[in-house]
Protein backbone atom coordinates (compact mmCIF):
# COMPACT_ATOMS: atom_id res chain seq x y z
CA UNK A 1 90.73 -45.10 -90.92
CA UNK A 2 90.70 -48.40 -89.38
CA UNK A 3 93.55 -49.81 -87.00
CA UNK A 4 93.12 -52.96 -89.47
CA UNK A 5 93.88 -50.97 -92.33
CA UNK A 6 97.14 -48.76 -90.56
CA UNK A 7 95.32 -46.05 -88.49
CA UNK A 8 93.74 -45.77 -85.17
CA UNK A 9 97.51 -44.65 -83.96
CA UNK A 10 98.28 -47.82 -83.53
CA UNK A 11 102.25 -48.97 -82.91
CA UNK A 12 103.42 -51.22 -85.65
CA UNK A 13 104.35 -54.85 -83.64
CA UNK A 14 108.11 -55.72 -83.20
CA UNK A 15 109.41 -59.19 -82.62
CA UNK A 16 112.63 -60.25 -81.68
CA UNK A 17 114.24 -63.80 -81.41
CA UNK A 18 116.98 -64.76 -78.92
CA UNK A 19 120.15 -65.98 -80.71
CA UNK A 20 120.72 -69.64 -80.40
CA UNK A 21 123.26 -71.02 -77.12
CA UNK A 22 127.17 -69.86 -78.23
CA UNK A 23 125.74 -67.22 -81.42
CA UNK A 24 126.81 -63.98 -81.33
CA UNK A 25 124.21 -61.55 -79.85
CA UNK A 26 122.27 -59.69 -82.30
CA UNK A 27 122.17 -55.78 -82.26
CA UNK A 28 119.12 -53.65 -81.05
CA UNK A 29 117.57 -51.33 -83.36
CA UNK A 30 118.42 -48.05 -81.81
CA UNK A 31 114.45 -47.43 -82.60
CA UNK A 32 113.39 -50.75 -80.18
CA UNK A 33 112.34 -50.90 -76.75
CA UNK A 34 115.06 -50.60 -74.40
CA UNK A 35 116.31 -54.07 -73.41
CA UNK A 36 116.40 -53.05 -69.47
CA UNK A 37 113.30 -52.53 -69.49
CA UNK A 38 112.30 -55.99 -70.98
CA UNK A 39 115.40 -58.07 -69.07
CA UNK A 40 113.34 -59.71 -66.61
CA UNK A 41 110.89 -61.21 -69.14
CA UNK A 42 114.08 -62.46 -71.27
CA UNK A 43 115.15 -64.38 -68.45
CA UNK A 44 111.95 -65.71 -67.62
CA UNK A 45 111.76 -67.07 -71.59
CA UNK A 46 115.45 -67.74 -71.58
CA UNK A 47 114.99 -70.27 -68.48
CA UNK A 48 111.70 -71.98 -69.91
CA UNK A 49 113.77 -72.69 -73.11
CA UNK A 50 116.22 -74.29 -71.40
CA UNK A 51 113.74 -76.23 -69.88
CA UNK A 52 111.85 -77.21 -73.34
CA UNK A 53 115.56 -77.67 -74.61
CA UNK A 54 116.02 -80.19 -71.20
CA UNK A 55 113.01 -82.16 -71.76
CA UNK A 56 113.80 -82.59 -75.65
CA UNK A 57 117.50 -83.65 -75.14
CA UNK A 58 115.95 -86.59 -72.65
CA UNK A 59 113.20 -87.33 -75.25
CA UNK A 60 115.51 -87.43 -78.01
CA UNK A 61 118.30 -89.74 -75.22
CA UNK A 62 115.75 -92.31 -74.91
CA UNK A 63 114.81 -92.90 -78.18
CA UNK A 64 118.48 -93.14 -79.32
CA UNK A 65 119.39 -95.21 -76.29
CA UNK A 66 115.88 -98.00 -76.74
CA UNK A 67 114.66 -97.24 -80.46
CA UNK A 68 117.50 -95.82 -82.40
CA UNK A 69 116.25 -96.21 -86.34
CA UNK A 70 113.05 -97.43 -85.63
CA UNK A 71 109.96 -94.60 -85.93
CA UNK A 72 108.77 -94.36 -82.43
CA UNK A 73 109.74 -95.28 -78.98
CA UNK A 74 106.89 -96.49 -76.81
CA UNK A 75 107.92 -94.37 -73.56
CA UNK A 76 106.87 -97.31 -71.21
CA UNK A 77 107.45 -100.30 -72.82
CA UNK A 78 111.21 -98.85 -74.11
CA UNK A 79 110.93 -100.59 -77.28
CA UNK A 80 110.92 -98.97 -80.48
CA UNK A 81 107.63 -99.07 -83.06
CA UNK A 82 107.40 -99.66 -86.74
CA UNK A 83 105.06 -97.16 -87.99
CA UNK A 84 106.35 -96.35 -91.22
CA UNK A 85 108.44 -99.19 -92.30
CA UNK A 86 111.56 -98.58 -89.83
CA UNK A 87 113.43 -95.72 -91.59
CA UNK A 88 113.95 -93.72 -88.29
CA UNK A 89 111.08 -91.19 -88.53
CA UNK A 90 111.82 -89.74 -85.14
CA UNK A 91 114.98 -89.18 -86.77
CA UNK A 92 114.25 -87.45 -89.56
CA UNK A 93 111.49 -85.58 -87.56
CA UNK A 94 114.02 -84.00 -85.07
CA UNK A 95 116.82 -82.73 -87.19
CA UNK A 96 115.40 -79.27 -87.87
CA UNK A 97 114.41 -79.02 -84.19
CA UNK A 98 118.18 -80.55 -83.08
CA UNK A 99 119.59 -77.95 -85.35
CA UNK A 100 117.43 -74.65 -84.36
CA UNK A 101 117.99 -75.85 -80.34
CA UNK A 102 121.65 -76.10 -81.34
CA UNK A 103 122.34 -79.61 -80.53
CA UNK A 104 125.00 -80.27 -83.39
CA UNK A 105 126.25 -83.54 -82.10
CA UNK A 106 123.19 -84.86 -81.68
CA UNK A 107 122.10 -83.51 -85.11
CA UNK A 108 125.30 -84.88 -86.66
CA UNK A 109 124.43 -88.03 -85.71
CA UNK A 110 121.01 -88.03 -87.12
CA UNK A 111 122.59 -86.65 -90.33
CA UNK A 112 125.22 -89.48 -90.06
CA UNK A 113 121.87 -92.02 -89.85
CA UNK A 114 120.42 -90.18 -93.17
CA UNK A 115 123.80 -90.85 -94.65
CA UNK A 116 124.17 -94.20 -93.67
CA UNK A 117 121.13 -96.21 -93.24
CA UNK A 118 118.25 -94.25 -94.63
CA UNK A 119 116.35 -96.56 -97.12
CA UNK A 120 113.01 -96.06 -97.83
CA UNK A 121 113.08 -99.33 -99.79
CA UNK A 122 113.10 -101.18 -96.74
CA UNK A 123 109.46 -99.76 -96.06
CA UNK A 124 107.58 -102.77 -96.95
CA UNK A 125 104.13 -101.71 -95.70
CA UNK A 126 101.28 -99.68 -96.51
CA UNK A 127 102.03 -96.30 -94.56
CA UNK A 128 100.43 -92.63 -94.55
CA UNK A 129 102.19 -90.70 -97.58
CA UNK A 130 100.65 -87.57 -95.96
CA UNK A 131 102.39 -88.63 -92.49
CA UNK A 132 105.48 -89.46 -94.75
CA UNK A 133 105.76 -86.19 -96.59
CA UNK A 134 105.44 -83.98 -93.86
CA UNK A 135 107.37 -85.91 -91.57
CA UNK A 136 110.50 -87.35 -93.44
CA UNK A 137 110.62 -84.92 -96.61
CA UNK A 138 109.82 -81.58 -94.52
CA UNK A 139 112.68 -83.12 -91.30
CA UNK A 140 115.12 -83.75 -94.98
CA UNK A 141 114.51 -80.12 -96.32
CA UNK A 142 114.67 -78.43 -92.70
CA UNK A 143 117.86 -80.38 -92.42
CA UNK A 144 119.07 -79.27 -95.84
């Protein structure tokens, strides 16, 4: 038999996620690799999320602080962009990625924009419906 199809002695592959900042810690399999022997790597990939969680929380500071509701900040000019009519695509794109890095305030208040001043009837311009879908509809249901 194959090692495609299930033989050649292969191990099957395990995969384990770290628990998001304040969860409870899951527990290990009694059947799993011992944890010891894997703690250095979990730090290692525990420090460079909090690095991609760093760099996402200033991202997601200066858009709020120069483009709050518009689609886009432009990084250098520090103006916001109207890409897809002004309904706050950056917003809607972040909230599954606020909520999965754990950032509830910052989530809340991108749920308190939905709430509040989400109106796609204010897009008056031609804009990608592909762009639209995946963006604003996928960042809605990830939020739901």
């Amino acid at each position: 038999a194959s090692a495609a199809a299930g033989g050649g002695g292969k191990r099957p592959l395990r995969v384990a996620f770290a628990a998001p900042p304040g969860a409870a810690e899951a527990e290990v399999p009694s059947d799993a690799m011992s944890l010891g022997k894997n703690k250095s790597k979990e730090a290692k990939w525990n420090k460079l999320a909090a690095e991609v969680r760093d760099e996402f929380l200033h991202a997601w500071r200066g858009y709020k602080r120069y483009a709050w509701g518009t689609d886009e900040l432009e990084p250098l000019s520090k103006r916001g962009k109207d890409t897809f009519g002004n309904i706050g695509m950056t917003i809607l794109d972040s909230l599954t990625t606020l909520w999965i890095m754990d950032l509830r305030s910052e989530f809340d208040e991108g749920a308190a924009f939905v709430e509040r001043d989400l109106d796609f009837d204010s897009a008056d311009r031609e804009i990608s419906v592909f762009e639209v879908v995946i963006r604003a509809l996928g960042g809605l249901l990830g939020a739901h």
